[in-house]
N, C-alpha and C. Protein backbone atom coordinates (compact mmCIF):
# COMPACT_ATOMS: atom_id res chain seq x y z
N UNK A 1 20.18 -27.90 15.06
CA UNK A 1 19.28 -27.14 14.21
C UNK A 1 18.70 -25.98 15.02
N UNK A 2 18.30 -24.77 14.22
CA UNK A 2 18.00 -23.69 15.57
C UNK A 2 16.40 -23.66 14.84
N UNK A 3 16.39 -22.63 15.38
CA UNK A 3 14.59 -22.30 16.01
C UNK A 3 14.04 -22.24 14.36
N UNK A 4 12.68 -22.04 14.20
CA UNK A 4 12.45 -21.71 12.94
C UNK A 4 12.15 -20.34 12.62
N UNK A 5 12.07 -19.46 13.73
CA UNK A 5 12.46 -17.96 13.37
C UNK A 5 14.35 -17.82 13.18
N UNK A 6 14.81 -18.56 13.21
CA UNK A 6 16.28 -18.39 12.97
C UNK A 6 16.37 -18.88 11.16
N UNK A 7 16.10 -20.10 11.29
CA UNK A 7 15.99 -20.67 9.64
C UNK A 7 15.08 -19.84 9.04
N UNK A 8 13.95 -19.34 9.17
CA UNK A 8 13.55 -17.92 8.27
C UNK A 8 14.14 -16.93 7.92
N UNK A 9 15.06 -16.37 8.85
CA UNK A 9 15.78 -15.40 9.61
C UNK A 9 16.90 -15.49 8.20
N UNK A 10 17.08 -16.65 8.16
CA UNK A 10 18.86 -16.90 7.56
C UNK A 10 17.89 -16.78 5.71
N UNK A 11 16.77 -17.32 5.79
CA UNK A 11 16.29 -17.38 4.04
C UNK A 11 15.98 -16.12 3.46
N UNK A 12 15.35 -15.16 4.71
CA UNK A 12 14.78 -13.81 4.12
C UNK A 12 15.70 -12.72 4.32
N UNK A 13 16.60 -12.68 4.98
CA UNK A 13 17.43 -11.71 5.45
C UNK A 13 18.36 -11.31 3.83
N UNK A 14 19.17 -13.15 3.56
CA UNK A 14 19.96 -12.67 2.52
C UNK A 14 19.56 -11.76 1.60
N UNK A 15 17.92 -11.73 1.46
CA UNK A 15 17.79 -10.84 -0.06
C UNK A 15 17.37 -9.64 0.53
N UNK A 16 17.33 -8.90 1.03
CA UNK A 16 17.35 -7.77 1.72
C UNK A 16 16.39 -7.07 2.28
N UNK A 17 15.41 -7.91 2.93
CA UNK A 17 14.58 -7.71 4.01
C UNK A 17 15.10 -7.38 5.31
N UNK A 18 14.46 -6.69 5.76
CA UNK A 18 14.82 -5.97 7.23
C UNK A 18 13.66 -5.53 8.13
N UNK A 19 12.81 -5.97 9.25
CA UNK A 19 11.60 -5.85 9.31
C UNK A 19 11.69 -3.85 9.86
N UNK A 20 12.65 -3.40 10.19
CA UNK A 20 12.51 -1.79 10.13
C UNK A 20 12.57 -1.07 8.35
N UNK A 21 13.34 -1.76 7.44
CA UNK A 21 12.76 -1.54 6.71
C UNK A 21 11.66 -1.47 5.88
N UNK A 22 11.30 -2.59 6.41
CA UNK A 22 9.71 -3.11 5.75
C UNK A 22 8.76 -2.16 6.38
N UNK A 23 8.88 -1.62 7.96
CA UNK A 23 8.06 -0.63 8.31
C UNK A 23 7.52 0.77 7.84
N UNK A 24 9.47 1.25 7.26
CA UNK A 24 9.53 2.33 6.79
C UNK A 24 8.70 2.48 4.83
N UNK A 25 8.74 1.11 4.56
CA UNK A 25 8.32 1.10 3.06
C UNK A 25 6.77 1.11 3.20
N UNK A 26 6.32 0.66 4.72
CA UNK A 26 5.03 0.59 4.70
C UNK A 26 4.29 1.97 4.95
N UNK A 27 4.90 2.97 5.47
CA UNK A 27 4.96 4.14 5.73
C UNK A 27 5.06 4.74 4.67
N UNK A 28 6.04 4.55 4.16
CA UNK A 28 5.90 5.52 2.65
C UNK A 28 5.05 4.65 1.50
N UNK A 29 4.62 3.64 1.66
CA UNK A 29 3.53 3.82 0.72
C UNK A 29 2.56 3.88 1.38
N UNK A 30 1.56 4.29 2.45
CA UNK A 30 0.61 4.90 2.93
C UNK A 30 0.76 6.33 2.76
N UNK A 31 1.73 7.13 2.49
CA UNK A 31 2.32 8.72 2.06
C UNK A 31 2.09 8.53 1.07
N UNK A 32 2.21 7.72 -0.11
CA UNK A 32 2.33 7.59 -1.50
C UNK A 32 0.74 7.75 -2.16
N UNK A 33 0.19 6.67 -1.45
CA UNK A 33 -1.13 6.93 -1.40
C UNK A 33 -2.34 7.81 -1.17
N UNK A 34 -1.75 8.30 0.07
CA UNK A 34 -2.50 9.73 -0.01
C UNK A 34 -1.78 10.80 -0.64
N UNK A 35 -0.61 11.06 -1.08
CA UNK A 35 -0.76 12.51 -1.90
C UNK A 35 -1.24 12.11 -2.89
N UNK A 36 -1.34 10.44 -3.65
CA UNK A 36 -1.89 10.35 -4.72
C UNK A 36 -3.34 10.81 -4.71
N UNK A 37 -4.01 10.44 -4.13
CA UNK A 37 -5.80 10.77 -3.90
C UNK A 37 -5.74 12.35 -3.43
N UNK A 38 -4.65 13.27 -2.69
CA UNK A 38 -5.03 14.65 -2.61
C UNK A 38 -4.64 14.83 -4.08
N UNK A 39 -3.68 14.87 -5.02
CA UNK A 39 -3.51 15.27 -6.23
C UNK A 39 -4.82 14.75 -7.42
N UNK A 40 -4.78 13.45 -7.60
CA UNK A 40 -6.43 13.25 -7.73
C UNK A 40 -7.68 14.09 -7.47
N UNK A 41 -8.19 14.30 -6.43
CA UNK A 41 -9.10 14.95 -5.88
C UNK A 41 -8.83 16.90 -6.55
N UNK A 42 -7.65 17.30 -6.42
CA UNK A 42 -6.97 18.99 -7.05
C UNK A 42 -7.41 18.83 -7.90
N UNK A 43 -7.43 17.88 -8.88
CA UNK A 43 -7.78 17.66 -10.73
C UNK A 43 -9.21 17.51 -10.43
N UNK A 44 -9.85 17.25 -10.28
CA UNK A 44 -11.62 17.21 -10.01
C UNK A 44 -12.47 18.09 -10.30
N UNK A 45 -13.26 18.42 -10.96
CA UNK A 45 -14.16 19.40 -11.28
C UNK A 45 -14.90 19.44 -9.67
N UNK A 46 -15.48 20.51 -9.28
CA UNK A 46 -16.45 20.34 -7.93
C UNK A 46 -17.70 18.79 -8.09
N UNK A 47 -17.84 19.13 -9.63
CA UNK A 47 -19.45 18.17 -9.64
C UNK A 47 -18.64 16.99 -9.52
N UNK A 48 -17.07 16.54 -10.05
CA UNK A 48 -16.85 15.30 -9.86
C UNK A 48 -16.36 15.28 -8.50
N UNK A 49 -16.17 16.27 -7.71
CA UNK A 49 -15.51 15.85 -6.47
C UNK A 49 -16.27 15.52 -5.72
N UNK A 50 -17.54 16.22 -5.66
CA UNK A 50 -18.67 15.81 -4.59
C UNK A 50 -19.33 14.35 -4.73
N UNK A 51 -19.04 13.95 -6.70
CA UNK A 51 -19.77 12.31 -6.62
C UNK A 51 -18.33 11.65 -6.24
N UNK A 52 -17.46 11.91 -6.21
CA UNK A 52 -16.25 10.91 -5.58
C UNK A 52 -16.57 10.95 -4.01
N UNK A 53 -16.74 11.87 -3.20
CA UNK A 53 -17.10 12.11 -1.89
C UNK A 53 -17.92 11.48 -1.38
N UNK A 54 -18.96 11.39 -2.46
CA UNK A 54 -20.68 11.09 -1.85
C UNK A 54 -20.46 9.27 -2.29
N UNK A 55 -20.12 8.48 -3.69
CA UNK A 55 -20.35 7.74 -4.37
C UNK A 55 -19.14 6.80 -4.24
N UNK A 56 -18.00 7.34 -4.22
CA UNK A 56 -16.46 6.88 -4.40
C UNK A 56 -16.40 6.48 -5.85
N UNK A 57 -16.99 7.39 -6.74
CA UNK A 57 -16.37 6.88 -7.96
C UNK A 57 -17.06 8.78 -8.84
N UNK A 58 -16.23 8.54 -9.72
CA UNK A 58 -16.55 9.91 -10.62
C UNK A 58 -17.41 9.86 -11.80
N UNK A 59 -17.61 11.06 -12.56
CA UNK A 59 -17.84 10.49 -14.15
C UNK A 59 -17.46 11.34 -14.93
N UNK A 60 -16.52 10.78 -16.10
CA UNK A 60 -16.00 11.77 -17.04
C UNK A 60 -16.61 11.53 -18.10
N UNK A 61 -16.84 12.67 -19.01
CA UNK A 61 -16.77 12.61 -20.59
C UNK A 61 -15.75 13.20 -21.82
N UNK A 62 -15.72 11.81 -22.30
CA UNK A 62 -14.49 11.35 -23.39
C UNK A 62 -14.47 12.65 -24.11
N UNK A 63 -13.07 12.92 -24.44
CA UNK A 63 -12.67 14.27 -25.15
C UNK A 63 -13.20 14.05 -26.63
N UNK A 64 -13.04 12.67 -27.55
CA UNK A 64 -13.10 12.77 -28.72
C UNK A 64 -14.93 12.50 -28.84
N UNK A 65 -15.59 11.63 -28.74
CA UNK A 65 -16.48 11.49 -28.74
C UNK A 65 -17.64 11.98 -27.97
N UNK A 66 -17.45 12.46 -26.64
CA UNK A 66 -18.24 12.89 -25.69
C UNK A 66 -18.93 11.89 -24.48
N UNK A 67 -18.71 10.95 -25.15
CA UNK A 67 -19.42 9.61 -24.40
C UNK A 67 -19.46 9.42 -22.93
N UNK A 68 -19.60 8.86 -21.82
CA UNK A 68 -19.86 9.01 -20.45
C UNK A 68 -18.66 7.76 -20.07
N UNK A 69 -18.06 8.13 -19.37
CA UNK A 69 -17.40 6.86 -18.19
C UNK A 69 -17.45 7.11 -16.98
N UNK A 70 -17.24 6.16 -16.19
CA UNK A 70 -17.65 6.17 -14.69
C UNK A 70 -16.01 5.50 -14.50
N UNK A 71 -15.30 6.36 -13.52
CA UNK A 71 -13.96 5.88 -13.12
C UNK A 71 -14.73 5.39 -11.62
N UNK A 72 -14.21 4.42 -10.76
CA UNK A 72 -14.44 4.25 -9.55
C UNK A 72 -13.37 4.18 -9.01
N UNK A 73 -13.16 4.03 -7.74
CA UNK A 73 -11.93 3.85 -7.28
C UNK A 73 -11.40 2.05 -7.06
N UNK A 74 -10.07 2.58 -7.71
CA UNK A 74 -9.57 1.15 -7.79
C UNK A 74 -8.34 1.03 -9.16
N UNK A 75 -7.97 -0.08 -9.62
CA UNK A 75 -6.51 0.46 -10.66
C UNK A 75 -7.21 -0.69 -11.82
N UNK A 76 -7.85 -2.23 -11.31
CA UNK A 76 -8.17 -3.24 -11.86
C UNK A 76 -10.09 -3.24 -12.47
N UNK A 77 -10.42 -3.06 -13.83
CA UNK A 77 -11.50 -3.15 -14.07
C UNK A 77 -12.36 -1.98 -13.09
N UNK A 78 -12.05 -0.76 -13.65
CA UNK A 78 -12.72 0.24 -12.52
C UNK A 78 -13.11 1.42 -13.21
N UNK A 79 -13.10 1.55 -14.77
CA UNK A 79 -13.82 2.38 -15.95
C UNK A 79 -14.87 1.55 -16.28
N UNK A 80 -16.26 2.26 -16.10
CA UNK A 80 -17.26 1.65 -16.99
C UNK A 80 -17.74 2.22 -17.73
N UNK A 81 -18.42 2.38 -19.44
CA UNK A 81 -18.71 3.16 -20.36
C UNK A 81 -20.27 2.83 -19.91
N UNK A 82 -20.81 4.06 -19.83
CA UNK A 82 -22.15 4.35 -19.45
C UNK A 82 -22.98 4.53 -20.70
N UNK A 83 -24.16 3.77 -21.14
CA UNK A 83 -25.00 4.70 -21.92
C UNK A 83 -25.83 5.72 -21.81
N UNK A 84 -26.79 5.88 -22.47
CA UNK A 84 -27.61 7.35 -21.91
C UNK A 84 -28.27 7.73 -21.01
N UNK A 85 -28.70 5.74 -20.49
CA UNK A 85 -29.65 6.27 -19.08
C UNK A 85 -28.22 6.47 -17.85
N UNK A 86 -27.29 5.81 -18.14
CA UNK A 86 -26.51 5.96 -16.71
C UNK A 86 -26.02 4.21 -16.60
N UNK A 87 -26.45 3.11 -17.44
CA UNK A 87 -26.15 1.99 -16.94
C UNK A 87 -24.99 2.00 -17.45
N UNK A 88 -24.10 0.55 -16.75
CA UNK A 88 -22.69 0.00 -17.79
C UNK A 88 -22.92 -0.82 -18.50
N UNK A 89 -22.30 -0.39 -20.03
CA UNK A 89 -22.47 -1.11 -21.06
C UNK A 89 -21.32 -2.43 -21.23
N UNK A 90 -20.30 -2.14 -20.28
CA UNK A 90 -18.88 -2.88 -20.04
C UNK A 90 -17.91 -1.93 -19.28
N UNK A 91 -16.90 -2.83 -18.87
CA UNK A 91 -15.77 -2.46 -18.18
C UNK A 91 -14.71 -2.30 -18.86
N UNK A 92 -13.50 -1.28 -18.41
CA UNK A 92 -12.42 -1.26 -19.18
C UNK A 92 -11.43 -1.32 -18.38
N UNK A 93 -10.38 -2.03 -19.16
CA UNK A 93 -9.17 -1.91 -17.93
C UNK A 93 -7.56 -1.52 -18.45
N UNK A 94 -7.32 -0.53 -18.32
CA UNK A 94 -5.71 0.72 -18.44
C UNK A 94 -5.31 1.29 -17.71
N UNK A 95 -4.08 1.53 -17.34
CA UNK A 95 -3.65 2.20 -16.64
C UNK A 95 -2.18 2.21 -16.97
N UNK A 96 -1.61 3.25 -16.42
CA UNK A 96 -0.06 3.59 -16.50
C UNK A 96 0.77 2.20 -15.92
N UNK A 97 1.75 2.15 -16.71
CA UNK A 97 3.08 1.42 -16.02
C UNK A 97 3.51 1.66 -15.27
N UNK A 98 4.12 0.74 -14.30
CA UNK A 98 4.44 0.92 -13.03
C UNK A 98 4.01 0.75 -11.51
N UNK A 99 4.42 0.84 -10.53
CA UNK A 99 3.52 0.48 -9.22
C UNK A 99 2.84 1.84 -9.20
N UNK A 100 1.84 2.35 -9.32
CA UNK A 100 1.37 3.57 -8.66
C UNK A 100 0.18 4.01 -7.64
N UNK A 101 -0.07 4.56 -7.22
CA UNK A 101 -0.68 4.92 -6.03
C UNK A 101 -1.95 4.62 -6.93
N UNK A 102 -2.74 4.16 -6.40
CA UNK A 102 -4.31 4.25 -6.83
C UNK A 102 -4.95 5.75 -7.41
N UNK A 103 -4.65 6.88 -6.70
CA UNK A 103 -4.95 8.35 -7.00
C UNK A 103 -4.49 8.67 -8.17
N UNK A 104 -2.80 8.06 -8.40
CA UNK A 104 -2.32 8.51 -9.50
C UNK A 104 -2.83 8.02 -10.60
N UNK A 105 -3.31 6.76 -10.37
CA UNK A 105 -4.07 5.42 -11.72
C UNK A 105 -5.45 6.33 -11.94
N UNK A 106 -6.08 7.02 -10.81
CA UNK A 106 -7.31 7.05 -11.50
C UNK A 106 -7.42 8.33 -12.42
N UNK A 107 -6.31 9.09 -11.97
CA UNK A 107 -6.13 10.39 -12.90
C UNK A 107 -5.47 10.66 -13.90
N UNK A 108 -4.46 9.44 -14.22
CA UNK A 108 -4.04 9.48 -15.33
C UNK A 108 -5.36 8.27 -16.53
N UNK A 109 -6.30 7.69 -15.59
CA UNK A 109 -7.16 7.31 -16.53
C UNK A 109 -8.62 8.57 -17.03
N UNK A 110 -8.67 9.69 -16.32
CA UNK A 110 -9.58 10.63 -16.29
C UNK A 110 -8.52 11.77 -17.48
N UNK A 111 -7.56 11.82 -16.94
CA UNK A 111 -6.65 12.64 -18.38
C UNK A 111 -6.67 11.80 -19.50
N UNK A 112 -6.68 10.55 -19.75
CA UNK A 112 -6.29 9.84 -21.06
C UNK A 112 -8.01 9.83 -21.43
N UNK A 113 -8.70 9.58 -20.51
CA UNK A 113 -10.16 9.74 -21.83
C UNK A 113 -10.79 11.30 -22.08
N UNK A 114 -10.07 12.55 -20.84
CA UNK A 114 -10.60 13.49 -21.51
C UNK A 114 -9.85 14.00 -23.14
N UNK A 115 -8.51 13.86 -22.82
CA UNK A 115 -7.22 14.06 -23.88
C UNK A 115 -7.31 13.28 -25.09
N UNK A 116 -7.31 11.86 -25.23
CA UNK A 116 -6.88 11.32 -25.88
C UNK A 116 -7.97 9.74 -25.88
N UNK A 117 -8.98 9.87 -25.74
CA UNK A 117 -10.09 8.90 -26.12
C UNK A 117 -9.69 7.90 -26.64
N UNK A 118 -9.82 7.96 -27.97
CA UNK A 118 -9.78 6.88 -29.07
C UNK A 118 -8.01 6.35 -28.36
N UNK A 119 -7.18 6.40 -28.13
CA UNK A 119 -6.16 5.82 -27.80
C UNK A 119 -6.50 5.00 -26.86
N UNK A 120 -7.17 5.51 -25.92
CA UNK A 120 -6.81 5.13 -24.55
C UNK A 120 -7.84 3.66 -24.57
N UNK A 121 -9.17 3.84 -25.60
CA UNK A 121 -10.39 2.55 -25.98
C UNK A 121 -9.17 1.37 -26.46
N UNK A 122 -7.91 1.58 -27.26
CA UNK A 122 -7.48 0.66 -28.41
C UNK A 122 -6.62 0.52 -27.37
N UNK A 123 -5.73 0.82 -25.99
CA UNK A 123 -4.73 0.25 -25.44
C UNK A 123 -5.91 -0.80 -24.39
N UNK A 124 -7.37 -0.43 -24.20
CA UNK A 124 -7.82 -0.59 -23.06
C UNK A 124 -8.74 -2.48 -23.21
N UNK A 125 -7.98 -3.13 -22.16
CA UNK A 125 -9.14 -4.33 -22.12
C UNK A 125 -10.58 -4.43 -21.77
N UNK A 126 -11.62 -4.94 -22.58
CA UNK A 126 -12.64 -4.73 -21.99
C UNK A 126 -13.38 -5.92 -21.83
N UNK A 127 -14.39 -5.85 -20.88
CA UNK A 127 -15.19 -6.87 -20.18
C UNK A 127 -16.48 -6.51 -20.31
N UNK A 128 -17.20 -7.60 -20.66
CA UNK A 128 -18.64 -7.22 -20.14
C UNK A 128 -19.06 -6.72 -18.47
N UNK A 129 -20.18 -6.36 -18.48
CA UNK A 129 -20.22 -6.02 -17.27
C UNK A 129 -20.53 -7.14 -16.15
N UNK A 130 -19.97 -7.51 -14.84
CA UNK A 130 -20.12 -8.22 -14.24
C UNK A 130 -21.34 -9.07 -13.96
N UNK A 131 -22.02 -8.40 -13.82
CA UNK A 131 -23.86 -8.72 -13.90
C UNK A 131 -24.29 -9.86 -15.62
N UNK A 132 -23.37 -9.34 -16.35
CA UNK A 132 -23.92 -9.80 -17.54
C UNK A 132 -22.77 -10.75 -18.64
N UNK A 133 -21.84 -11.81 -17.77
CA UNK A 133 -21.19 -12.58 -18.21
C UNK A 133 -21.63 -13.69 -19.12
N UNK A 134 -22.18 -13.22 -20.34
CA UNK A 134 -22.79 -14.29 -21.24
C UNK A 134 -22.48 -14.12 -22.68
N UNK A 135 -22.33 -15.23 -24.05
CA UNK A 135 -22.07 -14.60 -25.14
C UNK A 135 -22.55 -14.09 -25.59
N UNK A 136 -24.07 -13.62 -25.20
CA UNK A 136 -24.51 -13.19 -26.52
C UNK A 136 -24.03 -11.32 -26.11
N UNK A 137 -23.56 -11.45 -24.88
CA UNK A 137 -23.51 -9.71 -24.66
C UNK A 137 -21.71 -9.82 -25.01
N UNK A 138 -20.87 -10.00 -25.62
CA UNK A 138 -20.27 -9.94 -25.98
C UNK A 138 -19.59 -9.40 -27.38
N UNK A 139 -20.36 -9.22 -28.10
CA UNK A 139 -20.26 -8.07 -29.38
C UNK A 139 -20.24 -6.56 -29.25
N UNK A 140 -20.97 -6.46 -28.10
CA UNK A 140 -20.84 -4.73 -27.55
C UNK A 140 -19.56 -4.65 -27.52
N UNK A 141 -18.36 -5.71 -27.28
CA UNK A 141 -17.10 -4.88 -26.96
C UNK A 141 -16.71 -4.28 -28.13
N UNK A 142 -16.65 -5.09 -29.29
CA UNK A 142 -16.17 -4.69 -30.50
C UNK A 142 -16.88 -3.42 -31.06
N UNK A 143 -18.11 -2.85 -30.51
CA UNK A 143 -18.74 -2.16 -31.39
C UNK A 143 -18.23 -0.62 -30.83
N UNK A 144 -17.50 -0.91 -29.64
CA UNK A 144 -16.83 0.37 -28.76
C UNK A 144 -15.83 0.49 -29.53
N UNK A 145 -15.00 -0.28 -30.15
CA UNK A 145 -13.22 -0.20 -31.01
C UNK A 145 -13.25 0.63 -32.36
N UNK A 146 -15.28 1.09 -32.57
CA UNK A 146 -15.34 2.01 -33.88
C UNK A 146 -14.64 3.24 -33.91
């Protein structure tokens, strides 16, 4: 029987692992990632670039309605619909198909609520806000799907 870096060796190899490849994939998605966040950041108004800078998260308002969201950075539960003072009323969670760079997720979620609002509420899952996991705050979601 040989070593157990050999019996690994023989399980991971067949499917086409290669640890210089694995280097090079790790490399290009650290490239992937940052042109995503420089292309991100190009699309930015100044006022949203400086609260992404200062805050790590932005705030857009919805093309159809006008309403406030807060994108933060991140791909999972990282839109929150703001009311008037600035709090979250809930979380939303959409994004494009596919593996994509975090930069690219947060700007194709800042184009779909300036563009196309009401679509982007009816593809989008929503959550109460973390702080406030209880039923009775649970009807706010539905009252966002108007």
């Amino acid at each position: 029987m040989g070593s157990l870096w050999q019996v690994l060796r023989g399980l991971v190899w067949p499917f086409g692992w290669d640890a210089r490849q694995s280097s090079v994939a790790g490399l290009n998605a650290m490239a992937a990632h940052a042109r995503g966040m420089d292309l991100l950041v190009e699309h930015l108004s100044p006022a949203q670039r400086a609260q992404f800078d200062r805050f790590n998260y932005f705030d857009v308002v919805g093309g159809d309605t006008g309403r406030r969201y807060r994108i933060r950075h991140g791909q999972v539960l990282n839109v929150e619909v703001l009311d008037s003072t600035g709090h979250c009323m809930c979380l939303l969670c959409f994004m494009p198909e596919g593996h994509l760079p975090i930069g690219d997720v947060m700007l194709a979620q800042k184009l779909a609520l300036e563009s196309f609002e009401a679509e982007a509420i009816k593809a989008a899952h929503m959550s109460p806000p973390l702080r406030m996991r209880t039923p009775r705050d649970l009807p706010l979601q539905w009252r966002l799907r108007r």
